[in-house]
Protein backbone atom coordinates (compact mmCIF):
# COMPACT_ATOMS: atom_id res chain seq x y z
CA UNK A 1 -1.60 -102.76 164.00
CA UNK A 2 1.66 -104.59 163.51
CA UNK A 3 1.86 -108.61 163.11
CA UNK A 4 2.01 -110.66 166.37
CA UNK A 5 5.43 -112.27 166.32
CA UNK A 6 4.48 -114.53 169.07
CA UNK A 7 1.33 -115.92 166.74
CA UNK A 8 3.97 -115.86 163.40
CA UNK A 9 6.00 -118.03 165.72
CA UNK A 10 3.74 -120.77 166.10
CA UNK A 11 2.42 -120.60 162.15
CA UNK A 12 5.80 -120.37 161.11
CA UNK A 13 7.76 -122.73 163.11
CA UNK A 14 10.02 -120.38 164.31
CA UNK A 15 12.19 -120.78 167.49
CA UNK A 16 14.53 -117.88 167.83
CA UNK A 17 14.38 -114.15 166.73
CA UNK A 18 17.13 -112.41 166.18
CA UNK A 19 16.35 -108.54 166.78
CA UNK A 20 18.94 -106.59 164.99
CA UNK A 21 19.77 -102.76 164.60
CA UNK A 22 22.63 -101.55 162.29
CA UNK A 23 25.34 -98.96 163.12
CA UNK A 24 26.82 -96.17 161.96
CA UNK A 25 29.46 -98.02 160.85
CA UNK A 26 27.11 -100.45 159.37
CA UNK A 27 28.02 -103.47 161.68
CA UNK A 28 24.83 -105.31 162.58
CA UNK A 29 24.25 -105.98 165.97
CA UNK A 30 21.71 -108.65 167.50
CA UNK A 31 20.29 -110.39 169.93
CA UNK A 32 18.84 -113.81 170.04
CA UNK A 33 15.37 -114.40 171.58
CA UNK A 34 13.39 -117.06 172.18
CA UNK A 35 10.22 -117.04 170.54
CA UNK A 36 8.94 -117.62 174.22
CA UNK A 37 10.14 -114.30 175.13
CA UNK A 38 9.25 -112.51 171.74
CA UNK A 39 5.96 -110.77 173.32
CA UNK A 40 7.24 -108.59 175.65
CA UNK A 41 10.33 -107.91 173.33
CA UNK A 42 8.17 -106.66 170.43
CA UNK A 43 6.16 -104.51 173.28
CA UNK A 44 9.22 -102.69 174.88
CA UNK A 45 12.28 -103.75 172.40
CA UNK A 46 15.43 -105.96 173.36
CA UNK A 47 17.71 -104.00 175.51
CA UNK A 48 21.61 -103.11 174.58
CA UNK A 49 24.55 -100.91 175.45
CA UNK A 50 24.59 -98.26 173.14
CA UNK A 51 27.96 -97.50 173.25
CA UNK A 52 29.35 -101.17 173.39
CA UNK A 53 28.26 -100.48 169.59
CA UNK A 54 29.19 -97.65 166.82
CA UNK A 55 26.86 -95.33 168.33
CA UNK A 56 27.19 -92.14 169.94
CA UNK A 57 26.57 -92.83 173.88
CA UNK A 58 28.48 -93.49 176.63
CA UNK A 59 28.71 -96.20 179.29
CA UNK A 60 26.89 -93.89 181.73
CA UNK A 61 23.98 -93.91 179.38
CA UNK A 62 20.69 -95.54 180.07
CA UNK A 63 20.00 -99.09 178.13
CA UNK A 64 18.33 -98.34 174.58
CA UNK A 65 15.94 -100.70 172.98
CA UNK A 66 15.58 -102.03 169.47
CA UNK A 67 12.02 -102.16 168.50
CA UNK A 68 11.43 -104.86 165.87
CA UNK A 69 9.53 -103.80 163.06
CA UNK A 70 7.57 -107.19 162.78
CA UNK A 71 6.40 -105.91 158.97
CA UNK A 72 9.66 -106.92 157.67
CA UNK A 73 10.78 -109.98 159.22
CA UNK A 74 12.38 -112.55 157.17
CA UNK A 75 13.22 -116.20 158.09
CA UNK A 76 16.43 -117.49 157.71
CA UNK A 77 16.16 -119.76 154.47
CA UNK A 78 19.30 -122.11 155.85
CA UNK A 79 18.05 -122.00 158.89
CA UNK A 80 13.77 -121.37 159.25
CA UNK A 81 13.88 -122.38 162.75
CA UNK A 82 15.18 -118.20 163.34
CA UNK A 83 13.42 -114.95 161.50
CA UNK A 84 15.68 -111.98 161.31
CA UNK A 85 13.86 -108.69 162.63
CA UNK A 86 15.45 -104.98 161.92
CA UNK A 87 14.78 -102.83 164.59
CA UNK A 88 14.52 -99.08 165.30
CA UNK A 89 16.58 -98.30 168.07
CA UNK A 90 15.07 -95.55 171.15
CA UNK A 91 17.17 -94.37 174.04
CA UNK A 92 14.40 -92.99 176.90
CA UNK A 93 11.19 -93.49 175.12
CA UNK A 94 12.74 -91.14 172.22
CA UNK A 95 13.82 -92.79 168.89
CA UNK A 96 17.59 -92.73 168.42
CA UNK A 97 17.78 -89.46 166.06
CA UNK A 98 21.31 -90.70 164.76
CA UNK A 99 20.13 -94.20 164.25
CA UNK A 100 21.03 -95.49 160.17
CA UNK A 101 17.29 -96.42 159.96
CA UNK A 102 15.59 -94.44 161.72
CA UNK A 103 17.69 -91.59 159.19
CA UNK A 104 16.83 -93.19 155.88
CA UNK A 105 13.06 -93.07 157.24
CA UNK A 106 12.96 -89.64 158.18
CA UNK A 107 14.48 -89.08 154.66
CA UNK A 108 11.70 -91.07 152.72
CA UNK A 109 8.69 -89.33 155.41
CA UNK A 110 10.34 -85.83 153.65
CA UNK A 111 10.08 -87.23 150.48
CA UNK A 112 6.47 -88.86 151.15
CA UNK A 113 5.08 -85.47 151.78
CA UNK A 114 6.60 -83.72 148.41
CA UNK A 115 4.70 -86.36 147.00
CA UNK A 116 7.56 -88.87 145.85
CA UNK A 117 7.77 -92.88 146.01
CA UNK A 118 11.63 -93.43 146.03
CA UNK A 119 12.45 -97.17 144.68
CA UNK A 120 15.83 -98.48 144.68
CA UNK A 121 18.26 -101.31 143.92
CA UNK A 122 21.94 -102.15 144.51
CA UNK A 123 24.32 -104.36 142.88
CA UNK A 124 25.95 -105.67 145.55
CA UNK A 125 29.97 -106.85 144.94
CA UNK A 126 31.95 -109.22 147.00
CA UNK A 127 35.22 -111.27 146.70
CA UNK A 128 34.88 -115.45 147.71
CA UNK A 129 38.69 -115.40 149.68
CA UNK A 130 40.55 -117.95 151.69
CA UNK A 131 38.93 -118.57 155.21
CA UNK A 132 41.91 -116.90 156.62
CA UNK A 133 40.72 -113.92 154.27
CA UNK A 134 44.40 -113.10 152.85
CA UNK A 135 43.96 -114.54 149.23
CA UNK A 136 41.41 -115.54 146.19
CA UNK A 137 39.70 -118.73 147.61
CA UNK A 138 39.90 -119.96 143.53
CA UNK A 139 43.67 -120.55 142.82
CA UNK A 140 42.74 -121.23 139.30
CA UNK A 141 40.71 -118.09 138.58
CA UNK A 142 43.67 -116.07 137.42
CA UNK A 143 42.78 -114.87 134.28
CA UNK A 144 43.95 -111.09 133.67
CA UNK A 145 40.00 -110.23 132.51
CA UNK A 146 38.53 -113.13 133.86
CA UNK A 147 35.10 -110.98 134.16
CA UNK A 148 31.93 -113.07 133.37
CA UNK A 149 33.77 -116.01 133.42
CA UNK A 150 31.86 -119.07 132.71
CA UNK A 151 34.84 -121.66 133.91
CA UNK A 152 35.57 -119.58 137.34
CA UNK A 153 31.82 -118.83 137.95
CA UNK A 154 30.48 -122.27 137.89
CA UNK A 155 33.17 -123.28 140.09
CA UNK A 156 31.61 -121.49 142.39
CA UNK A 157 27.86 -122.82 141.73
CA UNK A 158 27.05 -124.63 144.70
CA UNK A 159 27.81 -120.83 146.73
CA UNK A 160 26.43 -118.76 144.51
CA UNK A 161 23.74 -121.06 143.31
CA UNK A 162 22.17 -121.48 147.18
CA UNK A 163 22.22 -117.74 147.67
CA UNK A 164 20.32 -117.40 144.80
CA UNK A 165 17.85 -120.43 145.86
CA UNK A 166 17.74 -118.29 149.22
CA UNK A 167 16.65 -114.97 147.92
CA UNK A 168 13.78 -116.73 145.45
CA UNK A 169 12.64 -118.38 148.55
CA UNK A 170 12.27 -114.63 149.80
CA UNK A 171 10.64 -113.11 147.40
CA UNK A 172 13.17 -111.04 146.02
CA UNK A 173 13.09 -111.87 142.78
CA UNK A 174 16.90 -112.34 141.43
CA UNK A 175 17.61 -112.48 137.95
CA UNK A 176 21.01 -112.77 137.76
CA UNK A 177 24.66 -113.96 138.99
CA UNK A 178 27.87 -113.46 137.20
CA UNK A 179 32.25 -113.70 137.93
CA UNK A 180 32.86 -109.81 138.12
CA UNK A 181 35.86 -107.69 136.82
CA UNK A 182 38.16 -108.91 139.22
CA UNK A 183 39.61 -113.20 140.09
CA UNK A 184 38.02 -114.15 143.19
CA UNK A 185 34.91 -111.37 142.81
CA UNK A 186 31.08 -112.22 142.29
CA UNK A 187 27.53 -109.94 141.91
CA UNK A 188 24.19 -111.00 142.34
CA UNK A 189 21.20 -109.01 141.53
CA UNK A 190 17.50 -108.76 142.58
CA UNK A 191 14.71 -106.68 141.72
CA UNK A 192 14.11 -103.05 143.07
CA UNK A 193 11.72 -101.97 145.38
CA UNK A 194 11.31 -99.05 147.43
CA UNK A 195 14.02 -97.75 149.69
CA UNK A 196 13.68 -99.26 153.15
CA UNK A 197 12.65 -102.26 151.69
CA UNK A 198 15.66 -102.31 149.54
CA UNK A 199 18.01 -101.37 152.82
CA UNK A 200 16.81 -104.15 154.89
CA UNK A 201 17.63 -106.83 152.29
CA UNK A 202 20.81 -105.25 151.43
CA UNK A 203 21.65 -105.55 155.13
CA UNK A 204 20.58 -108.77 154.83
CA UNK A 205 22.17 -110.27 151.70
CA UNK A 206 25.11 -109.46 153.37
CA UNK A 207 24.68 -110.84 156.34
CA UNK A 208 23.11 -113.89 154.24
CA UNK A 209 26.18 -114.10 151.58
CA UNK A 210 29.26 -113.95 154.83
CA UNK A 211 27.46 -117.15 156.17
CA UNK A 212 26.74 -119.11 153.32
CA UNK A 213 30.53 -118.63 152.48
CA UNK A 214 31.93 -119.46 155.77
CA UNK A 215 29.34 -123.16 155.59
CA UNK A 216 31.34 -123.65 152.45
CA UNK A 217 34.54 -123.14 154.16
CA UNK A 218 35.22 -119.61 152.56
CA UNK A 219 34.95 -115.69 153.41
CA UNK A 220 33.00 -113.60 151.72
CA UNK A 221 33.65 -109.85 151.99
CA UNK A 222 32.41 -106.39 150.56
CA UNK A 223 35.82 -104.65 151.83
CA UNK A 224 35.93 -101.55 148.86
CA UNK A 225 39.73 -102.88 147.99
CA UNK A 226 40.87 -106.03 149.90
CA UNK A 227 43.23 -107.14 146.60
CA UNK A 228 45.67 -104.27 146.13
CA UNK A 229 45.74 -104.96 142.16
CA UNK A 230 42.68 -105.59 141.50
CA UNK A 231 39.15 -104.05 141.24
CA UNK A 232 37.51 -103.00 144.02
CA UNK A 233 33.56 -103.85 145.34
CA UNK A 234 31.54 -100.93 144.72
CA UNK A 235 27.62 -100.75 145.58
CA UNK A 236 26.21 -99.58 142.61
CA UNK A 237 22.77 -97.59 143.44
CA UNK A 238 19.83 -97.65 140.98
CA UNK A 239 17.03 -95.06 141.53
CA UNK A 240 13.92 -93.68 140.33
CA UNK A 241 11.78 -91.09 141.36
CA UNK A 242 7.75 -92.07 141.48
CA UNK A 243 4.40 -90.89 142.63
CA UNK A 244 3.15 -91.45 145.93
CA UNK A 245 0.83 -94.13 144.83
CA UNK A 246 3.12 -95.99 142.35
CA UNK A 247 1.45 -95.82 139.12
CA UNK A 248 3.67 -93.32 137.45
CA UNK A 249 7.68 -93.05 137.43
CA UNK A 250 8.44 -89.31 137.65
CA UNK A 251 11.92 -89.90 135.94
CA UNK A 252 10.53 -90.92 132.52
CA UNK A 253 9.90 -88.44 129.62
CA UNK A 254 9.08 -89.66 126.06
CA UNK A 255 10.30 -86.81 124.92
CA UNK A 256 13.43 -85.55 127.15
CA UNK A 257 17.04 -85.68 126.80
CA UNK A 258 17.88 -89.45 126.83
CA UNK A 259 13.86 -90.57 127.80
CA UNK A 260 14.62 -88.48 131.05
CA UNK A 261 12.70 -85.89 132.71
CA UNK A 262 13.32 -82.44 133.98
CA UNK A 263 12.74 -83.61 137.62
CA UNK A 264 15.63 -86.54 137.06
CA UNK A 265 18.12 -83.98 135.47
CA UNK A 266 17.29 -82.00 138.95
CA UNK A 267 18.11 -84.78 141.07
CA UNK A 268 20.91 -85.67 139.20
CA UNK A 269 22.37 -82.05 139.78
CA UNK A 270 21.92 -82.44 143.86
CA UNK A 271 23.61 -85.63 143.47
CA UNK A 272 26.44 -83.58 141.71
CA UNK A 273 26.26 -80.64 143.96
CA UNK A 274 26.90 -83.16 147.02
CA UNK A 275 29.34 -85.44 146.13
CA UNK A 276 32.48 -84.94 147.67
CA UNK A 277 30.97 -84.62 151.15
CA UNK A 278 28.52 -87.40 150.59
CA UNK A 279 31.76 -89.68 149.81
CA UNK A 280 32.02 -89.21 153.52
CA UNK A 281 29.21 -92.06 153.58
CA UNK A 282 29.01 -93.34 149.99
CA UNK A 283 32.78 -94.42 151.07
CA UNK A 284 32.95 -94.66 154.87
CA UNK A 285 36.27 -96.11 155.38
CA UNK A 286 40.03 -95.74 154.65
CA UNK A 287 40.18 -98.44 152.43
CA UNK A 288 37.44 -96.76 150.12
CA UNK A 289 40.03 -94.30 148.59
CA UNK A 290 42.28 -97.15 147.64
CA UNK A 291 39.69 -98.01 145.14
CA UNK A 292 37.80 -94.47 143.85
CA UNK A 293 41.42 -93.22 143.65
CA UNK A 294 43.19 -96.57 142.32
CA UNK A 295 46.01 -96.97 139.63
CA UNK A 296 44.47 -99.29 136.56
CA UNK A 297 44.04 -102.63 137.79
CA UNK A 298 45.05 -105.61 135.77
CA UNK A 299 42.14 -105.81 133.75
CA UNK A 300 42.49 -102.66 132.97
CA UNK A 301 40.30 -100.32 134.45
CA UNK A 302 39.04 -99.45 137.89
CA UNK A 303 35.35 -99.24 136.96
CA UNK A 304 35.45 -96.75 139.83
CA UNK A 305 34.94 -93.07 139.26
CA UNK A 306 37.48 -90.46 140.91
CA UNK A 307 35.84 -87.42 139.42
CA UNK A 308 32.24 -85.65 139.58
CA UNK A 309 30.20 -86.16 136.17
CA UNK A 310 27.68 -87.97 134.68
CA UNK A 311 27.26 -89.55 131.01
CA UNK A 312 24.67 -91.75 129.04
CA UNK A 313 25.58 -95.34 129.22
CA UNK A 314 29.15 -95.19 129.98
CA UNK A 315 30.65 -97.06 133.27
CA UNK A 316 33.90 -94.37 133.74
CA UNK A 317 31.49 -91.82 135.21
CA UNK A 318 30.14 -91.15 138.63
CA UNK A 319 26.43 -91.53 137.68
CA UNK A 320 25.20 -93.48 134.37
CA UNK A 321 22.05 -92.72 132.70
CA UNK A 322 21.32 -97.01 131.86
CA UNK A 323 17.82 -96.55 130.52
CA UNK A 324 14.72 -93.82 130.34
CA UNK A 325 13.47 -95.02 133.60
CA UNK A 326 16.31 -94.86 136.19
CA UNK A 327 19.93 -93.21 137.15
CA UNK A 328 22.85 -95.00 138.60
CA UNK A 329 24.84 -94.20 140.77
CA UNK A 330 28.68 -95.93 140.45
CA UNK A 331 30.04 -93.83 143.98
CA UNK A 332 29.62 -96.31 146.37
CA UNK A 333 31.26 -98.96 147.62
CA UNK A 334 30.85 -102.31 149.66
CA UNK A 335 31.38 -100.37 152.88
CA UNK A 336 28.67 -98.22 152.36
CA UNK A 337 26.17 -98.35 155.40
CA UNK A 338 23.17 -100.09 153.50
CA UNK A 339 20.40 -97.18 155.56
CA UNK A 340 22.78 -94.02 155.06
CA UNK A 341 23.88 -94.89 151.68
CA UNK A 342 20.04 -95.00 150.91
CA UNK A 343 19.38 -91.48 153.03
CA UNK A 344 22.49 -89.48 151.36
CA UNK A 345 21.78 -90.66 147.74
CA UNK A 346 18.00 -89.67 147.90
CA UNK A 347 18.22 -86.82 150.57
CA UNK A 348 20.54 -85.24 147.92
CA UNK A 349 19.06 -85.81 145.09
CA UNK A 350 15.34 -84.45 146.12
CA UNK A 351 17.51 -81.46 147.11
CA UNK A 352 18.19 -81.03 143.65
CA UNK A 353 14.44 -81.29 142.56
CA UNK A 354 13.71 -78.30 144.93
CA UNK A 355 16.37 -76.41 144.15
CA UNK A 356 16.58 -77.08 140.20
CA UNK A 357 19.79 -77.85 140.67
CA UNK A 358 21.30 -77.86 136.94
CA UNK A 359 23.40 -80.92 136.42
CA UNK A 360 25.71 -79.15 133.68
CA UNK A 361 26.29 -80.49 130.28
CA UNK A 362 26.73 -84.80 130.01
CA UNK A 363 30.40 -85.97 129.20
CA UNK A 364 29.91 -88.82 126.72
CA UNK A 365 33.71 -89.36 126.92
CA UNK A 366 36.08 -92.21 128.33
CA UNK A 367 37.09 -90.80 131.36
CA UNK A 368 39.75 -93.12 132.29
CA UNK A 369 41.44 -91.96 128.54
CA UNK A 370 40.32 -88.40 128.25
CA UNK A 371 39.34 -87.31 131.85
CA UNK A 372 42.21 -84.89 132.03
CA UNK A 373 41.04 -82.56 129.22
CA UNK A 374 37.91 -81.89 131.48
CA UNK A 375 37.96 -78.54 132.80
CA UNK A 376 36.17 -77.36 136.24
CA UNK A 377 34.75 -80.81 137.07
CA UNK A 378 35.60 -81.41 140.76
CA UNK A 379 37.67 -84.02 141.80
CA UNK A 380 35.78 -86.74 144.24
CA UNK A 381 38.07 -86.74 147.95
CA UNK A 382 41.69 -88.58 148.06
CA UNK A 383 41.03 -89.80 151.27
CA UNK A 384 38.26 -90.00 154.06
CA UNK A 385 39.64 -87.22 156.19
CA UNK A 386 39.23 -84.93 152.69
CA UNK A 387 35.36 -86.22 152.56
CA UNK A 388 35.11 -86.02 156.15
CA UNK A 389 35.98 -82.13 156.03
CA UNK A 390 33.73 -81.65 153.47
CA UNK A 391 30.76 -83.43 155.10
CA UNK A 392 31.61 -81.39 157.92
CA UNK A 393 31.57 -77.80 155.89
CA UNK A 394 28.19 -78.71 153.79
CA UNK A 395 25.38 -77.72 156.01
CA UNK A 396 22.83 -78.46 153.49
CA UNK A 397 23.81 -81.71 153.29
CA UNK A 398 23.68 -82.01 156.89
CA UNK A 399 20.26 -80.70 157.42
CA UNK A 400 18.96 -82.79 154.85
CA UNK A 401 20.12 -85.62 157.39
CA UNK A 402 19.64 -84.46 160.64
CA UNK A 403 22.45 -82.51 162.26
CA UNK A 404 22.41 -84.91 165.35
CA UNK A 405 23.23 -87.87 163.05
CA UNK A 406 25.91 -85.52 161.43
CA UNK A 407 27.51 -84.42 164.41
CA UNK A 408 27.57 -87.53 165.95
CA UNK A 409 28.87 -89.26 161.99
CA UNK A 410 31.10 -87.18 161.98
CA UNK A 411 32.57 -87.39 165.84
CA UNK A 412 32.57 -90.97 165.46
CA UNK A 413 34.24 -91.39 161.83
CA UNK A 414 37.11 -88.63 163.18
CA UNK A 415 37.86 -90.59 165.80
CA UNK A 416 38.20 -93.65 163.04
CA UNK A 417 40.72 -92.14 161.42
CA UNK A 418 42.89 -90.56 164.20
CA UNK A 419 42.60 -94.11 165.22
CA UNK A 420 44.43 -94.82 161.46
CA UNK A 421 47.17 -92.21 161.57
CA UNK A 422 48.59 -93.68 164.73
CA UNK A 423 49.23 -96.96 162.73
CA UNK A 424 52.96 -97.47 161.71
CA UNK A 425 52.86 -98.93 158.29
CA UNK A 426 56.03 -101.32 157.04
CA UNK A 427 55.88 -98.99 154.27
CA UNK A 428 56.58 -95.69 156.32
CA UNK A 429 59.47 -97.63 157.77
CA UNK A 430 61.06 -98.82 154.24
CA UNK A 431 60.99 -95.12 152.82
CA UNK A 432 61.86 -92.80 156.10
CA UNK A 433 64.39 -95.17 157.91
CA UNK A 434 67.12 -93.85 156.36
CA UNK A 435 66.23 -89.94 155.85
């Protein structure tokens, strides 16, 4: 039987809920209820316009309803007087199929009943801009490898310091903070946990880290390249495969290649086998390709992969082996959808594990020096109308997520970028002008 948010609401001082479902573009969308009203909300669900969001409805349709899933409600730590609830949205009694959560749980129910415990963290990337959002809020953090920092970071320590207060109030355990690769650009990390758990904070955090920045007068954003010449934010993915009751971590093996196991090669393989249509959500926006695809930066390296391998412990590939009890995966970027990035890493990767999928032999080479002697290893997309087709042409893929989510991903993110090809750029006008 779930909580009683009206009861939590009295014991926890709380005046206002905000009931919130994410997108499929990953833009949260709320309303605000009084805790007066909270009853009959967490009975039948707040009400909204599906299509007045990134959903796939029209105006003619029938509210939905976000139910609030009153197990995972967190109160705002600037602001205790609201808790933040993540819903599951339903359209006519009947869950929303293509809903981001509802998609990452239908993912981790498949996985339940193999018999796997998915856990998961993300390092999560942002730049600390001007309010107006067009330059490094920092004009003295210009150093050409000004990553960890100590002089630009601590700058910065009254930001970064009460987001950090904020997620040990939580729970969350964070451990640490540092000035990433590029000036202006900051990562905070916190402990793993399992999947959903790890999607609603990450929704969170990022909700939490825009509004901390804009009460110190800045703008925070997760855009994959906002700084043409320097690094982008990527969303680096940590997982591990368990059994259903915890106790053992199915990824470890004393005696395997690197401490890893058979069944982590296998999901390593899927993740392989997958990758340039899973870009399609890994790296859900235009602006992705600017930074899988990007020139060396100033500091010298992207830290971004562009091509389909894995290694040991070496950053330039797609997926790192870091330790005996975990992969990472360096695809994603800040864009990612926090629910889908979740469902398409895991849904692909347990593919592998069924299907055995071989992985291939490990590249322990600098791929940003010596990636062009690789032969046969495919190239990730150039753009997001490249991943896009090849989200659309990989039925496994799609099955693995539901084909009504895929159909209506992939309707939607078309439409996004026919959207982007009728935009005149300054730059098409410098170099065709004069044909």
């Amino acid at each position: 039987m779930s909580t009683s948010l009206r009861e939590t609401a009295k014991e926890k001082g709380i005046r206002y809920f905000l009931i919130s479902f994410t997108d499929l573009f990953g833009v949260v969308r709320s309303k605000l209820v009084p805790a007066s009203a909270i009853a009959g909300m967490q009975k039948d669900g707040a009400g909204f316009a599906g299509f007045a969001a990134h959903l796939d409805m029209t105006p003619a349709d029938a509210d939905m309803f976000g139910l609030p899933d009153s197990e995972r409600l967190i109160q705002l730590p600037w602001k205790p007087e609201v808790g933040w609830l993540p819903s599951d949205i339903y359209l006519g009694g009947e869950v929303v199929a293509h809903g981001p959560r509802t998609v990452l749980k239908q993912v981790l129910a498949d996985a339940e009943a193999k018999g796997y415990l998915v856990n998961t963290g993300v390092e999560c990337e942002y730049f600390v801009l001007t309010s107006e959002g067009t330059a490094v809020a920092d004009s003295a953090d210009m150093q050409p490898k000004p990553c960890y920092d100590q002089q630009a970071l601590m700058r910065r320590y009254d930001l970064i310091a009460e987001i950090c207060d904020h997620m040990q109030t939580l729970g969350w355990g964070p451990y640490q903070n540092d000035h990433e690769d590029a000036n202006g650009q900051f990562e905070m990390n916190w402990d793993y946990s399992e999947a959903l758990t790890t999607a609603d904070r990450h929704t969170f955090f990022k909700y939490m880290t825009k509004t901390i920045a804009e009460r110190h007068g800045f703008r925070a954003t997760f855009m994959p390249k906002p700084l043409p010449t320097l690094t982008g934010n990527g969303c680096h993915a940590h997982i591990s495969i368990w059994s259903n009751d915890g106790n053992t971590n199915l990824m470890e093996d004393a005696n395997g290649e690197l401490g890893l196991s058979k069944l982590a090669y296998h999901f390593i393989g899927g993740l392989l086998k997958h990758a340039e249509s899973m870009a399609a959500i890994t790296n859900p926006v235009v602006n992705s390709y600017k930074r899988i695809n990007a020139p060396r930066t100033t500091s010298g390296a992207t830290w971004s992969p562009n091509t389909v391998t894995y290694s040991g412990n070496n950053r330039t590939h797609m997926i790192r082996i870091p330790d005996s009890d975990r992969i990472e995966v360096r695809l994603a970027d800040g864009a990612a959808n926090p629910y889908l990035l979740q469902a398409a890493l895991i849904g692909a990767g347990l593919w592998g594990v069924e299907n055995q999928a071989n992985p291939g032999k490990r590249l322990d080479i600098d791929m940003y020096a010596d990636g062009h002697k690789v032969q046969n290893a495919p190239k990730l997309p150039l753009n997001l109308l490249d991943a896009l087709r090849a989200f659309q042409k990989n039925k496994t893929l799609q099955g693995i997520l539901g084909s009504e989510f895929a159909d209506s991903y992939f309707k939607l993110k078309m439409d996004e970028w026919n959207r982007y090809m009728q935009h005149f750029s300054e730059w098409e006008r410098q170099n065709a002008l004069d044909v």
